[in-house]
PDB file of N, CA and C in Angstrom:
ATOM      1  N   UNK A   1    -156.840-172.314 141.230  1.00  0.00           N
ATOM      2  CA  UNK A   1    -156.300-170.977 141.387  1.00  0.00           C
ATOM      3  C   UNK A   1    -155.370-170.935 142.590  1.00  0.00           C
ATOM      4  N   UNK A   2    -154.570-169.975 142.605  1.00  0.00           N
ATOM      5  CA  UNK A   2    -153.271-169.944 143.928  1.00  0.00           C
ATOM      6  C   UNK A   2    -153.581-168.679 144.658  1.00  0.00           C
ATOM      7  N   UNK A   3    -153.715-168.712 145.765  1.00  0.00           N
ATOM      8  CA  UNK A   3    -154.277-167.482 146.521  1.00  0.00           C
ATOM      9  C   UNK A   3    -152.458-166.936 146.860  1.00  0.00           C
ATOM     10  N   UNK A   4    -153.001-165.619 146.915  1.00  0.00           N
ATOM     11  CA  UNK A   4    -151.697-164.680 147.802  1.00  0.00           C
ATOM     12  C   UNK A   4    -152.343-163.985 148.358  1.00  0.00           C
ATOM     13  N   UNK A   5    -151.280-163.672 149.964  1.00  0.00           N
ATOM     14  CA  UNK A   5    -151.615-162.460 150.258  1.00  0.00           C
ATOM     15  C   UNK A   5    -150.609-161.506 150.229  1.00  0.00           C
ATOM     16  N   UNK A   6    -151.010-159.830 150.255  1.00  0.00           N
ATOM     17  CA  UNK A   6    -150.521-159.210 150.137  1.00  0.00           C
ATOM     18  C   UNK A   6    -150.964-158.038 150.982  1.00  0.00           C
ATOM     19  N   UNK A   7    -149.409-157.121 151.641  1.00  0.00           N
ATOM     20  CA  UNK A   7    -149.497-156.595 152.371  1.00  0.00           C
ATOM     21  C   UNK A   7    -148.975-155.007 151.676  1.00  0.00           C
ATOM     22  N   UNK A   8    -149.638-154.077 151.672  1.00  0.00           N
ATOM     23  CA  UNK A   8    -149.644-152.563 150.798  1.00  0.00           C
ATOM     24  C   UNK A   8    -149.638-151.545 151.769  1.00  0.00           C
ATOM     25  N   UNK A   9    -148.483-151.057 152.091  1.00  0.00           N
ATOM     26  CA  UNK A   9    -148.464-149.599 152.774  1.00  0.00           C
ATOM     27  C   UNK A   9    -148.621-148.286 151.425  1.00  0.00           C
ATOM     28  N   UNK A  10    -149.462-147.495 152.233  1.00  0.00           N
ATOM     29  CA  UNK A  10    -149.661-146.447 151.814  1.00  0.00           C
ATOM     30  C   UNK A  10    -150.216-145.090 151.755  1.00  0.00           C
ATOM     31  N   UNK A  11    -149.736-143.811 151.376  1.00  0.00           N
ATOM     32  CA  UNK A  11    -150.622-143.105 151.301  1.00  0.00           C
ATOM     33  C   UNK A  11    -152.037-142.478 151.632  1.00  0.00           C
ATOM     34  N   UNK A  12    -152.277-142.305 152.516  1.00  0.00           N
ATOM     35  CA  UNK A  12    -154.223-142.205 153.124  1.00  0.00           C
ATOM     36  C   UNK A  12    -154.925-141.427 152.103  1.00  0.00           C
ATOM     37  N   UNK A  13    -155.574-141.636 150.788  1.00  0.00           N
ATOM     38  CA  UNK A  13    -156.289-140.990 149.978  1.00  0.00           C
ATOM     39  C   UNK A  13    -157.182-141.303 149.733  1.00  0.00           C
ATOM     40  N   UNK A  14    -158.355-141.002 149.045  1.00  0.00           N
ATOM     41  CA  UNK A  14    -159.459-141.376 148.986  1.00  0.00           C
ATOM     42  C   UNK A  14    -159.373-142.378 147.394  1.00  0.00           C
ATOM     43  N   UNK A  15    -158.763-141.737 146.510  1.00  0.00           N
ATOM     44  CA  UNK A  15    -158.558-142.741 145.200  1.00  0.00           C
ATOM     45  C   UNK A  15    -157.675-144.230 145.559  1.00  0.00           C
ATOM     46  N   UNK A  16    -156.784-144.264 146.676  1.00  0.00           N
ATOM     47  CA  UNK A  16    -156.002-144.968 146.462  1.00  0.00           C
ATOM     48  C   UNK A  16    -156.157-146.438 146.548  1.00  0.00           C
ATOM     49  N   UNK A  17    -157.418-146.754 147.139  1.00  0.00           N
ATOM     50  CA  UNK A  17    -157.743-147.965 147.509  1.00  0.00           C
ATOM     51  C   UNK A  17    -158.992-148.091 145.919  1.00  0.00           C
ATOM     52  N   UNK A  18    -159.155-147.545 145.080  1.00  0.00           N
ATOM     53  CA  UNK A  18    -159.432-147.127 143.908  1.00  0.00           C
ATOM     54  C   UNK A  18    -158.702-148.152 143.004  1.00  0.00           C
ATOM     55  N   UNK A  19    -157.438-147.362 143.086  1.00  0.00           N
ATOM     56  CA  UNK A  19    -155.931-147.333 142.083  1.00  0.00           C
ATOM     57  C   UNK A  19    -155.713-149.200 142.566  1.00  0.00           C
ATOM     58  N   UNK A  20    -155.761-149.571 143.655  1.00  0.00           N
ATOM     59  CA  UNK A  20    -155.276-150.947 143.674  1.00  0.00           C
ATOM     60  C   UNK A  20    -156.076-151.985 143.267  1.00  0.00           C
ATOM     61  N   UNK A  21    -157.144-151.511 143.643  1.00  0.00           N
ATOM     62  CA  UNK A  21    -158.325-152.716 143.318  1.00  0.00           C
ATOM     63  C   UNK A  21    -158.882-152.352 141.834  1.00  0.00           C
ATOM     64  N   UNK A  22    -157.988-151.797 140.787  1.00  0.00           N
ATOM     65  CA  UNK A  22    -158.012-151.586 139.326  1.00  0.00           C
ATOM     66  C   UNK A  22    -156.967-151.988 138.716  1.00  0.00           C
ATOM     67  N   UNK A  23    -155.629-152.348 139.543  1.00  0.00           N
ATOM     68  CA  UNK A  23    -154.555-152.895 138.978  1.00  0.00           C
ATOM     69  C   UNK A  23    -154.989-154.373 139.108  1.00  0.00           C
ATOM     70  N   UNK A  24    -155.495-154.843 140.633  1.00  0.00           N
ATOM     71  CA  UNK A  24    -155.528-155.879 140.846  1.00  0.00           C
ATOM     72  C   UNK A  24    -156.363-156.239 139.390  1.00  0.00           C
ATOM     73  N   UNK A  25    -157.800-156.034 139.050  1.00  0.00           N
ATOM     74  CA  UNK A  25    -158.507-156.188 138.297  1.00  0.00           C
ATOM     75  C   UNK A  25    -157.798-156.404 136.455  1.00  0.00           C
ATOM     76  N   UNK A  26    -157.059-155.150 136.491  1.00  0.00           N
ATOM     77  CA  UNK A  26    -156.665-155.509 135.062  1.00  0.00           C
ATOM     78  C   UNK A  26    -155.294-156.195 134.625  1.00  0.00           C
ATOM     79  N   UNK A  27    -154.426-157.201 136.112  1.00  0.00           N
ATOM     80  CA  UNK A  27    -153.588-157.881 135.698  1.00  0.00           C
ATOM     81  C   UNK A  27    -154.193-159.119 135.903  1.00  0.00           C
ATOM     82  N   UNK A  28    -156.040-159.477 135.839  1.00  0.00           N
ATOM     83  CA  UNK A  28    -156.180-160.303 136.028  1.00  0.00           C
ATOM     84  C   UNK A  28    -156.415-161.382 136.990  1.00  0.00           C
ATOM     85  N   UNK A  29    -156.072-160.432 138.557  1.00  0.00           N
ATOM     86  CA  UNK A  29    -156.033-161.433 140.229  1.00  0.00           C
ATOM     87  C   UNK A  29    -157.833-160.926 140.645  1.00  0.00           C
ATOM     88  N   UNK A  30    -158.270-161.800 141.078  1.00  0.00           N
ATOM     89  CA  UNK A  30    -159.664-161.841 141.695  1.00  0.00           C
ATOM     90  C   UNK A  30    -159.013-161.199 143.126  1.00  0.00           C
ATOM     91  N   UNK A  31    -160.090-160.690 144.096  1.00  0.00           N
ATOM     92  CA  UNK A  31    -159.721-160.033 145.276  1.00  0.00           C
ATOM     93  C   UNK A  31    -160.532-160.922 145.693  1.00  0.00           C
ATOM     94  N   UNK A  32    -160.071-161.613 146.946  1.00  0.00           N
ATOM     95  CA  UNK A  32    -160.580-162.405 147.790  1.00  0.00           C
ATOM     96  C   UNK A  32    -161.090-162.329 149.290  1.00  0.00           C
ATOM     97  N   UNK A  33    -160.564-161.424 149.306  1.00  0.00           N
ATOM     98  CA  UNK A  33    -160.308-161.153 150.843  1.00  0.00           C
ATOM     99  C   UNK A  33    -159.617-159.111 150.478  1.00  0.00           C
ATOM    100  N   UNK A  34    -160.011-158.195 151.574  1.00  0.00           N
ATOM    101  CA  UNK A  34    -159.288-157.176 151.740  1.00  0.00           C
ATOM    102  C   UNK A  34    -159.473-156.553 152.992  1.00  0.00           C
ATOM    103  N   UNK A  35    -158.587-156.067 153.819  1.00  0.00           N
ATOM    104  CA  UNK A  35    -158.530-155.156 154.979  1.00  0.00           C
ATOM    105  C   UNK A  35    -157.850-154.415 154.649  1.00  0.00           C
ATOM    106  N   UNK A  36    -158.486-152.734 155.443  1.00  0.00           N
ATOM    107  CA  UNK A  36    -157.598-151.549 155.226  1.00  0.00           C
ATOM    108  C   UNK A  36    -157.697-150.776 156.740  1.00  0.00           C
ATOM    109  N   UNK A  37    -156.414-150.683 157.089  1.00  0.00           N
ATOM    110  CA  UNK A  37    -156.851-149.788 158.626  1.00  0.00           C
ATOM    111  C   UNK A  37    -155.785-148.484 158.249  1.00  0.00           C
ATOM    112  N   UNK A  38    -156.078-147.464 158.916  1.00  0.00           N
ATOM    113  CA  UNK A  38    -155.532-146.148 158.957  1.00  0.00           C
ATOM    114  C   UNK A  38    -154.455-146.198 159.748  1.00  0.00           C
ATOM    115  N   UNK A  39    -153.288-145.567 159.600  1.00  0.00           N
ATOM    116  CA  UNK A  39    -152.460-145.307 161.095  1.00  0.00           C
ATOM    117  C   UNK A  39    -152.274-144.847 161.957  1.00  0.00           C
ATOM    118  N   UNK A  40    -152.146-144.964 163.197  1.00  0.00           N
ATOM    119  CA  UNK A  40    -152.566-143.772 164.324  1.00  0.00           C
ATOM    120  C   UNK A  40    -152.563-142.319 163.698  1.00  0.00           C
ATOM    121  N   UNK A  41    -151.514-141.763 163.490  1.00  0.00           N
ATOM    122  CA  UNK A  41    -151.454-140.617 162.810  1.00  0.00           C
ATOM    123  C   UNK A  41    -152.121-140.249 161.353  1.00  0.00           C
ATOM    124  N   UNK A  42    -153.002-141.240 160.822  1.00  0.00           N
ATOM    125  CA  UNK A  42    -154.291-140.799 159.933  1.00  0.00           C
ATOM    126  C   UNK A  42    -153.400-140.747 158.337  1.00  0.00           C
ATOM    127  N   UNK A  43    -152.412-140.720 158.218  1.00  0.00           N
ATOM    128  CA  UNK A  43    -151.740-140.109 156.629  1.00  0.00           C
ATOM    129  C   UNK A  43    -151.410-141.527 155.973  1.00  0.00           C
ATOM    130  N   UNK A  44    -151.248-142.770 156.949  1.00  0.00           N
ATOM    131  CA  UNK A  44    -151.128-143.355 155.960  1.00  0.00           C
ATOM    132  C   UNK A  44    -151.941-144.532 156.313  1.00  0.00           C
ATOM    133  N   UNK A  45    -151.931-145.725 155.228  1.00  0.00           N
ATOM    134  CA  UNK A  45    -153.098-147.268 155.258  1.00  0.00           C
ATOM    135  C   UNK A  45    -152.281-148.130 154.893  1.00  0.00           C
ATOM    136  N   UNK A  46    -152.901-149.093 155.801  1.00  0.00           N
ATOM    137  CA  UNK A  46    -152.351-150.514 155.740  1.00  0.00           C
ATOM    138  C   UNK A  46    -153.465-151.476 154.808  1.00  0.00           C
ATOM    139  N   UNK A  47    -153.367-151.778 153.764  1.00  0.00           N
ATOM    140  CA  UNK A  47    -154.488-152.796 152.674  1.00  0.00           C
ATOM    141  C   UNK A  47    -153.528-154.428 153.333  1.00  0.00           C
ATOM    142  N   UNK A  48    -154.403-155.130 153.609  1.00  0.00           N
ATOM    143  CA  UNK A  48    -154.148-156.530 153.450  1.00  0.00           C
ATOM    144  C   UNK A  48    -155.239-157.338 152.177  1.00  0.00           C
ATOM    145  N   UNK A  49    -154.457-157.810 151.319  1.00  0.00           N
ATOM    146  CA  UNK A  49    -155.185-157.924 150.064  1.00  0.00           C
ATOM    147  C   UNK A  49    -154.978-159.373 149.852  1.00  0.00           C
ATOM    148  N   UNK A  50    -155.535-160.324 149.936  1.00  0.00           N
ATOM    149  CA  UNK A  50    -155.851-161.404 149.051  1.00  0.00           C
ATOM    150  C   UNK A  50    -156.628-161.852 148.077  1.00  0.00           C
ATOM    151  N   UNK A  51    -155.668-162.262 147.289  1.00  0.00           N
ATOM    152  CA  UNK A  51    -155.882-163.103 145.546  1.00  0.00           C
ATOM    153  C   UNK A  51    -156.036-163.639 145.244  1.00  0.00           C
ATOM    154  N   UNK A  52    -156.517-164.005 144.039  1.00  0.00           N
ATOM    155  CA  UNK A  52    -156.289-165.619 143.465  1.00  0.00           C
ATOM    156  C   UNK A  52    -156.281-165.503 142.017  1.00  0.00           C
ATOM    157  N   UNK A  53    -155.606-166.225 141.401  1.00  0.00           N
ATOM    158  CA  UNK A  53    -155.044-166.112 140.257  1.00  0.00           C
ATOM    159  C   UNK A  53    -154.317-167.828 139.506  1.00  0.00           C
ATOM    160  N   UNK A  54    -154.025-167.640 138.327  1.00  0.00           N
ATOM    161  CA  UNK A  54    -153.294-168.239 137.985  1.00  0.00           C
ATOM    162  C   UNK A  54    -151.844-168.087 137.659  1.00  0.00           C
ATOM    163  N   UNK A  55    -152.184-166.459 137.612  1.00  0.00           N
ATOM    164  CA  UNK A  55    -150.892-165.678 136.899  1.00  0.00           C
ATOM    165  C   UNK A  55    -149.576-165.563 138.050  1.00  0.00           C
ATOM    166  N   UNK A  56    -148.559-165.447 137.757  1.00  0.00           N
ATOM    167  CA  UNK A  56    -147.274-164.751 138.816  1.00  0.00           C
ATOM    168  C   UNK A  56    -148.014-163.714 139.881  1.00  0.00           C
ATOM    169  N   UNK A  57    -147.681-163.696 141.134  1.00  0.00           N
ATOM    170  CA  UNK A  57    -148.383-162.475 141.834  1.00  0.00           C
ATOM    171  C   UNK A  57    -147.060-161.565 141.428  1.00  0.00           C
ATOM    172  N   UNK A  58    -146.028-161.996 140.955  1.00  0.00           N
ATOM    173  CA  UNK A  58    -144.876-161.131 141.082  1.00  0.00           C
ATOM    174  C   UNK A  58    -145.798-159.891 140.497  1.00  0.00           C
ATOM    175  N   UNK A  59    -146.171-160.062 139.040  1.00  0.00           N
ATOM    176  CA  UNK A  59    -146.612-159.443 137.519  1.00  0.00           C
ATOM    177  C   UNK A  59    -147.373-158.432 138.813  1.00  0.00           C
ATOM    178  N   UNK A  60    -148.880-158.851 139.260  1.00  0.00           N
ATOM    179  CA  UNK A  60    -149.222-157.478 140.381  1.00  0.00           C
ATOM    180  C   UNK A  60    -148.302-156.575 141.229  1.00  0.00           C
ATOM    181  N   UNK A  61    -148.165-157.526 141.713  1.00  0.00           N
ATOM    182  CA  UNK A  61    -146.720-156.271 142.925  1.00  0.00           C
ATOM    183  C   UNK A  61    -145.667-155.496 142.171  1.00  0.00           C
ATOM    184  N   UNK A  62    -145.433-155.870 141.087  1.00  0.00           N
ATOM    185  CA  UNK A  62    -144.368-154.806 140.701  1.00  0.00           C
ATOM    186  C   UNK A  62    -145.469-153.502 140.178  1.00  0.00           C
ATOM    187  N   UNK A  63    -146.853-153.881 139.267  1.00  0.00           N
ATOM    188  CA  UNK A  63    -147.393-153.066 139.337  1.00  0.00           C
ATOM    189  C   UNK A  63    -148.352-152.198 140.597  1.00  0.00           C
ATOM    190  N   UNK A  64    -148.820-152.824 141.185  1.00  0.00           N
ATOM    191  CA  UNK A  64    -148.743-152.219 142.690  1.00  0.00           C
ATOM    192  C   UNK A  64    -147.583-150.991 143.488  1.00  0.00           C
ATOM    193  N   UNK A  65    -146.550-151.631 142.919  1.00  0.00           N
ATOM    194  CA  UNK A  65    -145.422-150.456 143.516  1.00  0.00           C
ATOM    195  C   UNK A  65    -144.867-149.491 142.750  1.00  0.00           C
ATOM    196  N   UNK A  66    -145.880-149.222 141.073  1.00  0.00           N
ATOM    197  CA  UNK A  66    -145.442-148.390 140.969  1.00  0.00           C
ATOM    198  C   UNK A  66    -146.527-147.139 140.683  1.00  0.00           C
ATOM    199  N   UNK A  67    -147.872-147.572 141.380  1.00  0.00           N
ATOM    200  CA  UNK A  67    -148.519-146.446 142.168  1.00  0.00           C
ATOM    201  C   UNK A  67    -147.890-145.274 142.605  1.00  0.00           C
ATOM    202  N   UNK A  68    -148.500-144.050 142.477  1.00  0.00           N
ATOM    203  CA  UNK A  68    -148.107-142.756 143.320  1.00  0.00           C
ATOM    204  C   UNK A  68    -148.007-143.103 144.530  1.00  0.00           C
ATOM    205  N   UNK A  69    -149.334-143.280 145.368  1.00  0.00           N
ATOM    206  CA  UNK A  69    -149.133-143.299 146.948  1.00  0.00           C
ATOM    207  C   UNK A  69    -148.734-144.586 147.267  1.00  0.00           C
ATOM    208  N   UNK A  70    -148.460-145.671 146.904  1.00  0.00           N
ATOM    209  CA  UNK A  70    -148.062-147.017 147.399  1.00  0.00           C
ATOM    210  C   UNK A  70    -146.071-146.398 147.868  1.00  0.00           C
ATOM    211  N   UNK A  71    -146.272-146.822 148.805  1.00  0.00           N
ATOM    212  CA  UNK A  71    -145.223-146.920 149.592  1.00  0.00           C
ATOM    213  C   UNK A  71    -144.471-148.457 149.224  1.00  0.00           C
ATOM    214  N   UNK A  72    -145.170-149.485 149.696  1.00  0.00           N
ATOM    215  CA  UNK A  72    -144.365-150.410 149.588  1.00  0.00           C
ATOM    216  C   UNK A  72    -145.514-151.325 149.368  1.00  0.00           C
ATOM    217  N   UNK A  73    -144.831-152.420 149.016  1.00  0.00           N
ATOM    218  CA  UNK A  73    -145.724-153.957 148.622  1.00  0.00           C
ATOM    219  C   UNK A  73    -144.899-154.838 149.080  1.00  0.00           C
ATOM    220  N   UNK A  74    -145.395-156.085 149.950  1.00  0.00           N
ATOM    221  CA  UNK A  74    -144.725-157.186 150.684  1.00  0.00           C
ATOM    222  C   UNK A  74    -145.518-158.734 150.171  1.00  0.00           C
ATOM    223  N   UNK A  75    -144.971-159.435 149.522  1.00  0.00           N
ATOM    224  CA  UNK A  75    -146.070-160.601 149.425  1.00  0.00           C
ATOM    225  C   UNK A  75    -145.881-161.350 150.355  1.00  0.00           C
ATOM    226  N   UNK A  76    -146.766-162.207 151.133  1.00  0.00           N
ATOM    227  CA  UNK A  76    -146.642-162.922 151.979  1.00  0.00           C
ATOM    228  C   UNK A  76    -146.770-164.054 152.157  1.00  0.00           C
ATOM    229  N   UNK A  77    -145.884-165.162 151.530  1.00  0.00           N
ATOM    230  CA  UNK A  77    -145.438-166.419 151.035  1.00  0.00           C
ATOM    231  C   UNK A  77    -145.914-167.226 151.713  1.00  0.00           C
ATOM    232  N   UNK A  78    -146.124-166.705 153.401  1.00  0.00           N
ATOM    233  CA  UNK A  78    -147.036-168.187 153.899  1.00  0.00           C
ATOM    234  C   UNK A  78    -148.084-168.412 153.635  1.00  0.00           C
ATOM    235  N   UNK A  79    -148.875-167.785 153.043  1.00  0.00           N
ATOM    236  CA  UNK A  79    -150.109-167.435 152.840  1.00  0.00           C
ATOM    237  C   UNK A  79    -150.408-167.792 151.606  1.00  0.00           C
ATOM    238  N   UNK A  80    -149.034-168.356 150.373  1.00  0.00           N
ATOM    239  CA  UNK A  80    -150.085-168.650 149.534  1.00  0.00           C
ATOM    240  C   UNK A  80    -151.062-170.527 149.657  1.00  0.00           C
ATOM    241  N   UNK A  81    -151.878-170.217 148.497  1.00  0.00           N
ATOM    242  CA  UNK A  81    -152.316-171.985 148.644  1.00  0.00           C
ATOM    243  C   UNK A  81    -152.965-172.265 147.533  1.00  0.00           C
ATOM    244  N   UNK A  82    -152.768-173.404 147.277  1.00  0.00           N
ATOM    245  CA  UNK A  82    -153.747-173.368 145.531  1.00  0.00           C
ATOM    246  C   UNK A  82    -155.245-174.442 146.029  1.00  0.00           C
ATOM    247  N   UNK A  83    -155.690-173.891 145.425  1.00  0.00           N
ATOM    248  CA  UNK A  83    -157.592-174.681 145.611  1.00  0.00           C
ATOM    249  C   UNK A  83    -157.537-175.291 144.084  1.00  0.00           C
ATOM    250  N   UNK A  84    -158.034-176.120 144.328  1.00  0.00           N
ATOM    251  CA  UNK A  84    -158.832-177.141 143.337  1.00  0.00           C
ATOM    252  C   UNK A  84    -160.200-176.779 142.368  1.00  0.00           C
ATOM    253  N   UNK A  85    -159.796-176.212 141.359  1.00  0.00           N
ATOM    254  CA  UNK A  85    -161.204-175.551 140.861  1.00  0.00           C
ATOM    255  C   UNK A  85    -161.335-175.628 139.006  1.00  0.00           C
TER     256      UNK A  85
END
């Protein structure tokens, strides 16, 4: 499997960390790893999300960004790595 990580600004809601970890789920990426911190000013969240998959992470992130509250999606290329499994 090939891990990614991924970096998700967004929205501070209570569904929204919901909404991602159901996309992640039904395009198929295992969640490996996740952090979410608030922003000083409380309205919006930072998700750091790692994956693993076989599939394109592209196929997630485009669906990822087209969430209501997702602001933006960044994949973070140093971060990927494939394991032996």
């Amino acid at each position: 499997m090939i891990h990614h990580h991924l970096s998700i600004q967004a929205r501070f809601r209570p569904e929204t960390l919901e909404r991602v970890l159901r996309v992640a789920r039904h395009r198929g990426f295992q969640v490996c790893a996740m952090n979410m911190a608030q922003t000083a000013n409380g309205d919006r969240v930072n998700i750091e999300l790692t994956v693993a998959s076989q599939r394109p992470v592209d196929l997630l992130s485009v669906q990822l960004s087209k969430l209501l509250d997702v602001a933006g999606v960044e994949i973070q290329q140093l971060a990927s790595q494939q394991t032996g499994a």
